[in-house]
Protein backbone atom coordinates (compact mmCIF):
# COMPACT_ATOMS: atom_id res chain seq x y z
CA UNK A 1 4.54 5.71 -27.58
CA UNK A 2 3.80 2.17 -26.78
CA UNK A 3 4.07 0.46 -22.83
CA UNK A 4 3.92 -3.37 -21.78
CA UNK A 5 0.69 -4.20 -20.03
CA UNK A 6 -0.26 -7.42 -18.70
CA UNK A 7 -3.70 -8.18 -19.52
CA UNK A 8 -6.05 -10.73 -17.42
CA UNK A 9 -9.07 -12.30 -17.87
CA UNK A 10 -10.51 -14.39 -14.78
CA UNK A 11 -12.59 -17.74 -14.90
CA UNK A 12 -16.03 -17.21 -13.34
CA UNK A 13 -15.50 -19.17 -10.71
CA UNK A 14 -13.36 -17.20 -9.30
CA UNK A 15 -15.07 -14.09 -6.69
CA UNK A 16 -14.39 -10.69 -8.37
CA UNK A 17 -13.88 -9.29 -4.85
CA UNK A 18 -11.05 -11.96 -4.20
CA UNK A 19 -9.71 -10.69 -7.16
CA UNK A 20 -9.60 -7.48 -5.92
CA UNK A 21 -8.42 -8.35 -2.45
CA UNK A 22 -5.59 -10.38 -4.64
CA UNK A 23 -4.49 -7.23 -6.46
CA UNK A 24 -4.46 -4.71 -3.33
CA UNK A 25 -2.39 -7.17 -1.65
CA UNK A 26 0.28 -7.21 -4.15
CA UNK A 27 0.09 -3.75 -4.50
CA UNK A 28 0.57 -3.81 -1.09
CA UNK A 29 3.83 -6.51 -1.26
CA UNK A 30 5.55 -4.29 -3.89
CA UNK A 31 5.57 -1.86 -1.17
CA UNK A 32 7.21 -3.57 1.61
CA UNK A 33 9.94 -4.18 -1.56
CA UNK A 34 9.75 -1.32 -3.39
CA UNK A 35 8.54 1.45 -0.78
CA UNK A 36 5.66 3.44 -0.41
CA UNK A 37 6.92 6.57 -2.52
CA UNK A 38 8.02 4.10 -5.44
CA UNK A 39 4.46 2.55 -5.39
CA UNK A 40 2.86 5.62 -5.46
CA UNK A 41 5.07 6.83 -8.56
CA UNK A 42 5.35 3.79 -10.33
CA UNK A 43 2.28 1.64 -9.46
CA UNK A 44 -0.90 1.65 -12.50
CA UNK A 45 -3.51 -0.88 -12.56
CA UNK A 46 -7.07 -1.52 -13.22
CA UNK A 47 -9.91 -3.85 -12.12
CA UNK A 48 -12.72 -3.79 -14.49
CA UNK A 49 -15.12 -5.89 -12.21
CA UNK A 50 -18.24 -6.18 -14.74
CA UNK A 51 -16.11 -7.53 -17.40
CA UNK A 52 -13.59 -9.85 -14.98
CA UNK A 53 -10.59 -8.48 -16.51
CA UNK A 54 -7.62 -6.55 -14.59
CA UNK A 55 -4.66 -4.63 -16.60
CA UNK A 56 -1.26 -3.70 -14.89
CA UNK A 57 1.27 -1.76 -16.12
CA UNK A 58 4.15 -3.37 -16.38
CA UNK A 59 6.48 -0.63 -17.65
CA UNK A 60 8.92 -0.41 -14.24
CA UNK A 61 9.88 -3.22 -12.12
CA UNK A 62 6.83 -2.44 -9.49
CA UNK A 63 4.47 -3.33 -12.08
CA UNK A 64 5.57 -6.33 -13.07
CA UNK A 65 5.91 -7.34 -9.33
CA UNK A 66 2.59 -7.05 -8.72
CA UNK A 67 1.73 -8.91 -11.70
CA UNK A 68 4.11 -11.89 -10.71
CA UNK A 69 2.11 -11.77 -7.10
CA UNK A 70 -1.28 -11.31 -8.18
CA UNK A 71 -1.02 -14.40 -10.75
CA UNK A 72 0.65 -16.26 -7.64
CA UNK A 73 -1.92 -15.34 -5.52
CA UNK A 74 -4.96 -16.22 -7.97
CA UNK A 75 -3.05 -19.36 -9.13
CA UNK A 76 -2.77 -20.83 -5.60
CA UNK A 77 -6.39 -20.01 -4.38
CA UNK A 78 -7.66 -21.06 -7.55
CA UNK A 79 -5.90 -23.24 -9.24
CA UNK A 80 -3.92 -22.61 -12.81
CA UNK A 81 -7.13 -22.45 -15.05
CA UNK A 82 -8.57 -19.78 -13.55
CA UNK A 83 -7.32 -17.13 -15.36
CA UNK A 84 -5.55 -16.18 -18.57
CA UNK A 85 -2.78 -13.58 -18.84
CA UNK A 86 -1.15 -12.05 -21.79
CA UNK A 87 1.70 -9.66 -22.31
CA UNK A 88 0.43 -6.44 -24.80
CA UNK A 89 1.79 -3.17 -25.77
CA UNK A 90 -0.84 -0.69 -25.36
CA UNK A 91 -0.37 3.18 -26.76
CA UNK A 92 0.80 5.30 -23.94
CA UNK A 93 -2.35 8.00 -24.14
CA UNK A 94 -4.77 5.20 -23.28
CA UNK A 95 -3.07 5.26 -19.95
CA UNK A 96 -5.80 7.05 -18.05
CA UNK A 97 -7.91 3.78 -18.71
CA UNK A 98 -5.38 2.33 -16.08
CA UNK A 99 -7.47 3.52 -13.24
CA UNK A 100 -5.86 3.03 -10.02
CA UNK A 101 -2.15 4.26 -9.34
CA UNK A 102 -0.22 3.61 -6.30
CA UNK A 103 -0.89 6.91 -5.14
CA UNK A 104 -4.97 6.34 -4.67
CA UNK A 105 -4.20 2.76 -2.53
């Protein structure tokens, strides 16, 4: 079984801890839209610092939410070329490699 990911890869001018920062923060905005059990359920997404790259699920509406915000985030403190995004279907058993759920923030 396949799922949608969204799969970035930031510029190296941009700080990996802003990234992170970036991505907390719209975990935390799909929150205040979603709610905090929804999050927790429905929230997967990983920072891979060392290699600059982030993947969120974006198999339920709260997933792609915090993709839409952490690209608008990035985008405005960074400008559009500092990252590159891409929609992928990834096989569902990999889905441990998504390392942080909604539950763990």
């Amino acid at each position: 079984m396949d799922r949608l990911v969204y799969k970035y890869n930031f510029a190296k001018h941009v700080p990996v801890d802003d990234i992170e920062d970036s991505l907390m923060i719209a975990a935390l905005a799909a929150e205040a839209l979603h709610g905090r059990a929804a999050v927790k359920m429905d929230a997967y997404f990983c920072l891979d610092k060392k290699n600059r790259t982030c993947v969120v699920d974006a198999g339920t509406s709260i997933g792609c939410d915090i993709a839409r915000i952490l690209s608008t985030f990035v985008t405005r403190g960074y400008g559009e070329s500092s990252f590159k995004v891409e929609r992928a279907q990834e096989h569902y058993r990999n889905r441990g490699q998504l390392c942080v759920t909604g539950a763990a923030m």
